[in-house]
Protein backbone atom coordinates (compact mmCIF):
# COMPACT_ATOMS: atom_id res chain seq x y z
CA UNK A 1 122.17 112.19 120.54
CA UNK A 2 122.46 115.55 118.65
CA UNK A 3 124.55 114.38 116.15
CA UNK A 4 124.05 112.79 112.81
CA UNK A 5 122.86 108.81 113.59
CA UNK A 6 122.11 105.46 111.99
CA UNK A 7 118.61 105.55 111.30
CA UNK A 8 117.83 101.92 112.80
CA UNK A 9 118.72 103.54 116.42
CA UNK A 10 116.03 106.48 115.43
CA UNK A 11 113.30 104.43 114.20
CA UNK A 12 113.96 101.97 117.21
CA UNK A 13 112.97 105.73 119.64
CA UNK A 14 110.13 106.49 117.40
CA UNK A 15 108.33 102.67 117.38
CA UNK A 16 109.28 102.84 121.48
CA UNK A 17 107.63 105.94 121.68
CA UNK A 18 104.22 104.19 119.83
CA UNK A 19 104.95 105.80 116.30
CA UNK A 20 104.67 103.56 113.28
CA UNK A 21 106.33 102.87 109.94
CA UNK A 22 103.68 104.09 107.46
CA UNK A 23 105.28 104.38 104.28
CA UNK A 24 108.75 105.39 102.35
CA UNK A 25 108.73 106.83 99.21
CA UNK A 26 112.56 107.60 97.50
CA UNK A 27 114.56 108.90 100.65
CA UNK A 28 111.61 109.83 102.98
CA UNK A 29 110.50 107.61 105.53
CA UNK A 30 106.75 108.52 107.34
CA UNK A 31 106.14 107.86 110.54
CA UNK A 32 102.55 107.76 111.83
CA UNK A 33 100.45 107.49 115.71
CA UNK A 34 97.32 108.50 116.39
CA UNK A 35 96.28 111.64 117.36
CA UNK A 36 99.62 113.49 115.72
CA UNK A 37 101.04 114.97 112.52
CA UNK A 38 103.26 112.66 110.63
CA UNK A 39 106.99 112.99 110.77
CA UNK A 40 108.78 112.51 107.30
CA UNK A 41 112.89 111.84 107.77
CA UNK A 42 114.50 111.51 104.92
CA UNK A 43 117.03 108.77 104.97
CA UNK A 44 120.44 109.18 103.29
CA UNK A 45 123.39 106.16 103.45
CA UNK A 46 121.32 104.60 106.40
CA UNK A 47 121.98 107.97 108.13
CA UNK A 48 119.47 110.63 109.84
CA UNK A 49 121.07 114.38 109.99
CA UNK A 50 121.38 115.86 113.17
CA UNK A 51 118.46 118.51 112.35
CA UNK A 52 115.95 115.70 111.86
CA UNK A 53 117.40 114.06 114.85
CA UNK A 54 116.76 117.10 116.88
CA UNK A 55 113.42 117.10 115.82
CA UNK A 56 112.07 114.13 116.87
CA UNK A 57 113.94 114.58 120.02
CA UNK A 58 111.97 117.67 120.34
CA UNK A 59 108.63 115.75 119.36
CA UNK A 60 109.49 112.80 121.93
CA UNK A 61 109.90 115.41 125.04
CA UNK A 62 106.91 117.10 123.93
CA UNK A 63 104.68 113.87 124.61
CA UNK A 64 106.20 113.47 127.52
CA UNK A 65 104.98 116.58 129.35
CA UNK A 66 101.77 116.17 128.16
């Protein structure tokens, strides 16, 4: 899933992963869980880019292995 996607399919990996829907101001959606930094993805035509996609990949894997 490196690739741009819809962003219902990334905010459905983010709220499995225990990360909440804090707030969206304009474009920029903020997602929130304890114990971490926020993650801001800015939303465009109900589409994530592939860099922000990347990242939370990237975030996801992390908790994971720890």
């Amino acid at each position: 899933m490196a690739q741009e996607v819809r962003f219902v399919a990334l905010r459905s990996m983010l709220e499995s992963a225990g990360w909440t829907l804090k707030r969206i101001r304009g474009s920029h959606h903020v997602f929130v869980k304890p114990g971490r930094l926020p993650i801001s993805i800015p939303v465009h035509g109900k589409k994530v880019k592939a860099v922000y996609v990347r990242k939370v990949q990237q975030i996801l894997a992390e908790e994971q292995g720890s």
